[in-house]
PDB file of N, CA and C in Angstrom:
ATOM      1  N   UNK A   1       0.861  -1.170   0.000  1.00  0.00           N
ATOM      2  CA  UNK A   1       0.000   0.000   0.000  1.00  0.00           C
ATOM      3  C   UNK A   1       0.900   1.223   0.000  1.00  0.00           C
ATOM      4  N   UNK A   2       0.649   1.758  -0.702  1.00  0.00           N
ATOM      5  CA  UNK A   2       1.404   3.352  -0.785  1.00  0.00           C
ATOM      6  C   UNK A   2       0.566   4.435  -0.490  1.00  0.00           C
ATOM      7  N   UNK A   3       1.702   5.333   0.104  1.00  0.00           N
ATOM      8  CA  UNK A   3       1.420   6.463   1.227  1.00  0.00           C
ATOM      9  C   UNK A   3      -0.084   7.506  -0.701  1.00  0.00           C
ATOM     10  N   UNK A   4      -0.826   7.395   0.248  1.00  0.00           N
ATOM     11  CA  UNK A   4      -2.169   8.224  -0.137  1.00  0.00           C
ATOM     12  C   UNK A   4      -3.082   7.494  -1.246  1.00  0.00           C
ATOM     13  N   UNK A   5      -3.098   6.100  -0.878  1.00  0.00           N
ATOM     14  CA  UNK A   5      -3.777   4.812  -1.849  1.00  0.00           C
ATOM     15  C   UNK A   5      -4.614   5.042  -1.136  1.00  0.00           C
ATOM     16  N   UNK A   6      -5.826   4.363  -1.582  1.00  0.00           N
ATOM     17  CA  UNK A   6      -7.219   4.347  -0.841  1.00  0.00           C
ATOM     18  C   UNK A   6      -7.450   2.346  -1.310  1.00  0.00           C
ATOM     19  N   UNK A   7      -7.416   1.504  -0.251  1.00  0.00           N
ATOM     20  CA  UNK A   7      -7.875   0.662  -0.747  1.00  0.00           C
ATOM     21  C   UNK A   7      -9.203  -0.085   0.179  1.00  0.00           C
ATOM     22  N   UNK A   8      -9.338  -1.366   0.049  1.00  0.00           N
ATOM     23  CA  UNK A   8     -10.595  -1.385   0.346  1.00  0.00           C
ATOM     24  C   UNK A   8     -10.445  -3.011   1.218  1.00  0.00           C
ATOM     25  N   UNK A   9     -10.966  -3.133   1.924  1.00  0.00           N
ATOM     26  CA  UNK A   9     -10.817  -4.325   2.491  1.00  0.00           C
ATOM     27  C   UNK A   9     -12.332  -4.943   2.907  1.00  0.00           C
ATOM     28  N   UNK A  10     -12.572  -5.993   2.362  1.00  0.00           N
ATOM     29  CA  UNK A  10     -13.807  -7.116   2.519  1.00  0.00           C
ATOM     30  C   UNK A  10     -13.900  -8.189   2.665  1.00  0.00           C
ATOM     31  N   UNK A  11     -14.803  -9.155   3.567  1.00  0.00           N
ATOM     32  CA  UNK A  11     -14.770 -10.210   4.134  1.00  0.00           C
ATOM     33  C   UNK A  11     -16.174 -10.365   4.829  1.00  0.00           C
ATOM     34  N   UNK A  12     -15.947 -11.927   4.732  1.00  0.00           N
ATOM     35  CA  UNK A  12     -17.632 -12.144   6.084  1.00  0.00           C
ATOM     36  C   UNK A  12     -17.326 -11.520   7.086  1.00  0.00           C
ATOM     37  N   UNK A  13     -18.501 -11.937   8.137  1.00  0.00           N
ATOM     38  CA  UNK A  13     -18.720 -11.369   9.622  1.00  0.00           C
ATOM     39  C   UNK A  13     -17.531 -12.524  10.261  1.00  0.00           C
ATOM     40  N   UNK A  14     -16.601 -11.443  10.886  1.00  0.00           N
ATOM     41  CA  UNK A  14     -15.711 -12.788  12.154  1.00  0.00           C
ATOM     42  C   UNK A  14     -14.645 -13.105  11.446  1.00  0.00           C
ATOM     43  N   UNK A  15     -14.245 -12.509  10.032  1.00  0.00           N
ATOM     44  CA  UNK A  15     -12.569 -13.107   8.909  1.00  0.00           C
ATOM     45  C   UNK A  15     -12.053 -12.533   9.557  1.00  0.00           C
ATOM     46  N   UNK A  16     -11.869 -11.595  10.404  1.00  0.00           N
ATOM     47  CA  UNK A  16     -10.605 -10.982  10.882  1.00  0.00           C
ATOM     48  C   UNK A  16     -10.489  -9.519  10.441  1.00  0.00           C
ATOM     49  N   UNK A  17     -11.372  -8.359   9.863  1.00  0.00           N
ATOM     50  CA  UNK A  17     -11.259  -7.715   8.913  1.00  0.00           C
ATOM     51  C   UNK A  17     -10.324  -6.140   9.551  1.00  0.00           C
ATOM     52  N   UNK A  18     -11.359  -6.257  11.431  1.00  0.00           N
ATOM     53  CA  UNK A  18     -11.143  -5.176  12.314  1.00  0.00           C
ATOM     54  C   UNK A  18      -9.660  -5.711  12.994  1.00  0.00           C
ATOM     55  N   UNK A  19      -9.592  -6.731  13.072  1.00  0.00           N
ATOM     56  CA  UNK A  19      -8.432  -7.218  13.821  1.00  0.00           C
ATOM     57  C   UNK A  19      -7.068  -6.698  13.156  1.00  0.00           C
ATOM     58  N   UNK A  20      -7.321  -7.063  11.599  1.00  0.00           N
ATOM     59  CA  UNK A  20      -5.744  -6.845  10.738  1.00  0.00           C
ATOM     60  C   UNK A  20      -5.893  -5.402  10.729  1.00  0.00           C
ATOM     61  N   UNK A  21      -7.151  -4.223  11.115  1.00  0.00           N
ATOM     62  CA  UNK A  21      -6.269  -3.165  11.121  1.00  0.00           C
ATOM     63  C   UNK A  21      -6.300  -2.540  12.216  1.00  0.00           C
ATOM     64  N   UNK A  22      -6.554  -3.185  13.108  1.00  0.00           N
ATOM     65  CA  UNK A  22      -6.009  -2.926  14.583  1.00  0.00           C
ATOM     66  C   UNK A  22      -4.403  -3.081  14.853  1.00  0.00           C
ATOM     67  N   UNK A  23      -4.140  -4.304  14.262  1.00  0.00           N
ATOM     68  CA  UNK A  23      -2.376  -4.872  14.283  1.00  0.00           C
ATOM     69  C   UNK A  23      -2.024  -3.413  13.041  1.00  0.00           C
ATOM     70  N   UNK A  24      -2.468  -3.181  12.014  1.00  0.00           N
ATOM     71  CA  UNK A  24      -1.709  -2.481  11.193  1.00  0.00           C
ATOM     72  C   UNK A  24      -1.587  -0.669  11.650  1.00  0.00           C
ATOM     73  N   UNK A  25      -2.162  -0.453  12.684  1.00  0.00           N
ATOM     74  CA  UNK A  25      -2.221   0.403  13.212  1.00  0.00           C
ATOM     75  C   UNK A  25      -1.509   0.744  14.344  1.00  0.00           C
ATOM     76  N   UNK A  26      -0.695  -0.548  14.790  1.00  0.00           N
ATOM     77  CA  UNK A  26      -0.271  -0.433  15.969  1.00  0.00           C
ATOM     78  C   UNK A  26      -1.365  -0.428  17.331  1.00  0.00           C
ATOM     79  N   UNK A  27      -2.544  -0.788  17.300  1.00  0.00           N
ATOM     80  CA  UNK A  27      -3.358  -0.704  18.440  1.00  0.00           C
ATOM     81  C   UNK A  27      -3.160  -1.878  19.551  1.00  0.00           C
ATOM     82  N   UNK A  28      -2.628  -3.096  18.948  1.00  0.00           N
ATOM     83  CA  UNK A  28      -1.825  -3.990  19.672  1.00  0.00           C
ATOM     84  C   UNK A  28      -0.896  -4.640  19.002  1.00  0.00           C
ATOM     85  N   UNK A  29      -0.366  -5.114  20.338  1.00  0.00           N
ATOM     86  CA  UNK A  29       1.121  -5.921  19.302  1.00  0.00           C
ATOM     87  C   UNK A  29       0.998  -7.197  19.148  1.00  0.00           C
ATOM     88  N   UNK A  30       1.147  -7.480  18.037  1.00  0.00           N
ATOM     89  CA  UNK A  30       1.637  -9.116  17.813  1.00  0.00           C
ATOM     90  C   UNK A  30       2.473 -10.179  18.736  1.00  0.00           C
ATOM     91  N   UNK A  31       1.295 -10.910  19.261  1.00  0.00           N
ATOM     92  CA  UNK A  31       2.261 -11.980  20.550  1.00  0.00           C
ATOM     93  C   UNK A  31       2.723 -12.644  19.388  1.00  0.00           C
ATOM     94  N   UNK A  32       1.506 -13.826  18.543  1.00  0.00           N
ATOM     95  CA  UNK A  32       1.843 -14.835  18.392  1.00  0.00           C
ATOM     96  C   UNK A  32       1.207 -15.024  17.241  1.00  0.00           C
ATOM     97  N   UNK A  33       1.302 -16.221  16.252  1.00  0.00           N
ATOM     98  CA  UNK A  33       0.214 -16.588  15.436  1.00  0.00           C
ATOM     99  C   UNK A  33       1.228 -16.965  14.345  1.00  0.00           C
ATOM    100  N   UNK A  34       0.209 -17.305  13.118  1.00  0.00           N
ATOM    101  CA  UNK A  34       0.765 -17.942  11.889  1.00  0.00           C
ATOM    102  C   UNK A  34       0.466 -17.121  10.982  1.00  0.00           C
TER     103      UNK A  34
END
């Protein structure tokens, strides 16, 4: 993603959609995962 892109992110209810931009935001940190 480049600085002043607008993109778009979609998924069912519960894929994870709020989560990946919580982590991409820095709102929490990454313990663990795959």
């Amino acid at each position: 993603i480049k600085k002043g892109q607008t993109i778009g992110l979609v998924g069912l209810t519960g894929s994870g959609k709020t989560s990946l931009l919580k982590l991409l935001m820095r709102e929490y940190d990454v313990i663990n995962g795959q």
